[in-house]
C-alpha atoms as a PDB file:
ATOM      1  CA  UNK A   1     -19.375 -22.640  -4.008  1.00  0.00           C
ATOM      2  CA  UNK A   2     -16.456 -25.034  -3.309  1.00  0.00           C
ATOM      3  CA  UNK A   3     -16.606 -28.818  -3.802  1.00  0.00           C
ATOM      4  CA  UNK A   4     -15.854 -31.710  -0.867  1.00  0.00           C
ATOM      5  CA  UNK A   5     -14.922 -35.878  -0.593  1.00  0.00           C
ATOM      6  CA  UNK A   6     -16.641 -37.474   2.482  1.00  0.00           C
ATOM      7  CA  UNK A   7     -13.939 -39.450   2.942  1.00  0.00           C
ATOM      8  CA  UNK A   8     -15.994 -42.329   4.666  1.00  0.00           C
ATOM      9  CA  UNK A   9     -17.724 -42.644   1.470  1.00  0.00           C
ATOM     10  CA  UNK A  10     -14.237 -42.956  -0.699  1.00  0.00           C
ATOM     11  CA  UNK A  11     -13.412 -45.885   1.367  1.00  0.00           C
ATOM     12  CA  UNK A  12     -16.326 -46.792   4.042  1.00  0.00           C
ATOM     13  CA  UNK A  13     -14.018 -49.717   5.810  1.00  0.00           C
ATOM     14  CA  UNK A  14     -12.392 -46.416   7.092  1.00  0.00           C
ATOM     15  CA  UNK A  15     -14.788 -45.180   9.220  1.00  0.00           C
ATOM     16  CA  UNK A  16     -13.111 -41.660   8.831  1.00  0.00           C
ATOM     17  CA  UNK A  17     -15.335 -38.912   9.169  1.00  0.00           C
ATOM     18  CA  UNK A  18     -13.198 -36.336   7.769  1.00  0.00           C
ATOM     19  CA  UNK A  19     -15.185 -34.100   4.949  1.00  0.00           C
ATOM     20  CA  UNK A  20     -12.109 -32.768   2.969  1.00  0.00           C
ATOM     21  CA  UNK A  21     -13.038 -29.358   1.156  1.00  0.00           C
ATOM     22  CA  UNK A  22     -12.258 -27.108  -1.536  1.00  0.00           C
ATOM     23  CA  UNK A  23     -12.624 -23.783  -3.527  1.00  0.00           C
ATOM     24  CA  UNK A  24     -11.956 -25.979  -7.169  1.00  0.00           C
ATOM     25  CA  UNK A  25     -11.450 -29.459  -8.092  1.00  0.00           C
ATOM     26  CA  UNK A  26      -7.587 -29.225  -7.995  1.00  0.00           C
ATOM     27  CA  UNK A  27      -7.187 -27.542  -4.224  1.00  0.00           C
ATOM     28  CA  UNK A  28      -9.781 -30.289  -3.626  1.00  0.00           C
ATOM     29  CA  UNK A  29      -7.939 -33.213  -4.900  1.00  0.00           C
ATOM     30  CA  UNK A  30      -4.579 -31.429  -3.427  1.00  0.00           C
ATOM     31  CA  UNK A  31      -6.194 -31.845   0.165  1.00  0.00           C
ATOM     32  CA  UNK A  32      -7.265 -34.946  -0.520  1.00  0.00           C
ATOM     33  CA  UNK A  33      -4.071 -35.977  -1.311  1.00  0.00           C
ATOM     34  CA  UNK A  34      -2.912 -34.947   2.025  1.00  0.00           C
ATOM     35  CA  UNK A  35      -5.576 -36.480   3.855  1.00  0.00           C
ATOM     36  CA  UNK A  36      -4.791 -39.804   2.474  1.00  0.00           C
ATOM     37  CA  UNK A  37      -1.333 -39.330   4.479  1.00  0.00           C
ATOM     38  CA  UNK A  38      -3.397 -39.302   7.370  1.00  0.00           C
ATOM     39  CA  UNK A  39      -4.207 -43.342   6.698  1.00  0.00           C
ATOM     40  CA  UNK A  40      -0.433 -44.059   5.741  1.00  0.00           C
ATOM     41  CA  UNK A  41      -1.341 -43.661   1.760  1.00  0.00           C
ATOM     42  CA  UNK A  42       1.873 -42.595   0.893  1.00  0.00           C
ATOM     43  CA  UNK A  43       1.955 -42.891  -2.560  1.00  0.00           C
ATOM     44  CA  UNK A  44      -1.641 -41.828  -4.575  1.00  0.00           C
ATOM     45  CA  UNK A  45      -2.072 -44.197  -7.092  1.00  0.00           C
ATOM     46  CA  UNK A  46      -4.353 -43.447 -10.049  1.00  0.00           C
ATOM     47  CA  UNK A  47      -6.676 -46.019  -8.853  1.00  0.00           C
ATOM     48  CA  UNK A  48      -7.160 -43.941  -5.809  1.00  0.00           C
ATOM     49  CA  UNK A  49      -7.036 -40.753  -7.718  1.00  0.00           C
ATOM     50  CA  UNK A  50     -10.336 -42.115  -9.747  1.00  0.00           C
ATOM     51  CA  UNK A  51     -11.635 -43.480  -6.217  1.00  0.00           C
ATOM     52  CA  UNK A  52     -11.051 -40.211  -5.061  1.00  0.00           C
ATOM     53  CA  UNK A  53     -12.905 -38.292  -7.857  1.00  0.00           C
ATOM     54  CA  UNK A  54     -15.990 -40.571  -8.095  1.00  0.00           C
ATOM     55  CA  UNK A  55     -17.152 -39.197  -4.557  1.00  0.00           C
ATOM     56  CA  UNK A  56     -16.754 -35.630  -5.597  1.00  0.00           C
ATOM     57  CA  UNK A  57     -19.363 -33.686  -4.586  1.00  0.00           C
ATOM     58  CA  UNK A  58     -20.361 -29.806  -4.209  1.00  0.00           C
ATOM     59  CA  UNK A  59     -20.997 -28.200  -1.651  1.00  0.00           C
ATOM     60  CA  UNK A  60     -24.499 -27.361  -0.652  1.00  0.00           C
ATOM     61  CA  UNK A  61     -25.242 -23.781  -0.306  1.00  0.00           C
END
């Protein structure tokens, strides 16, 4: 069981759809990461980072 971000509920003024997934928290928070550079975050601050982490969910089997 892996773990995902809705990414529309890390920042809902986004609109983004995007579901970014996992296998473990850190692959998870790597894609994440690299999602964000799809809405010109360029830099991840740690503000994000907990933003980020507060919507982590797992995935439903």
């Amino acid at each position: 069981m892996g773990y995902i971000i809705d990414c529309g509920k890390v920042n809902p003024a986004s609109g983004c759809p995007h579901v970014v997934r996992g296998e473990t928290e850190e692959e998870l928070m790597k894609n994440a990461e690299e999602h964000a550079k799809e809405h010109g975050i360029v830099e991840v601050t740690p503000e994000v980072i907990e933003q980020i982490k507060s919507n982590v969910e797992k995935e439903p089997v």
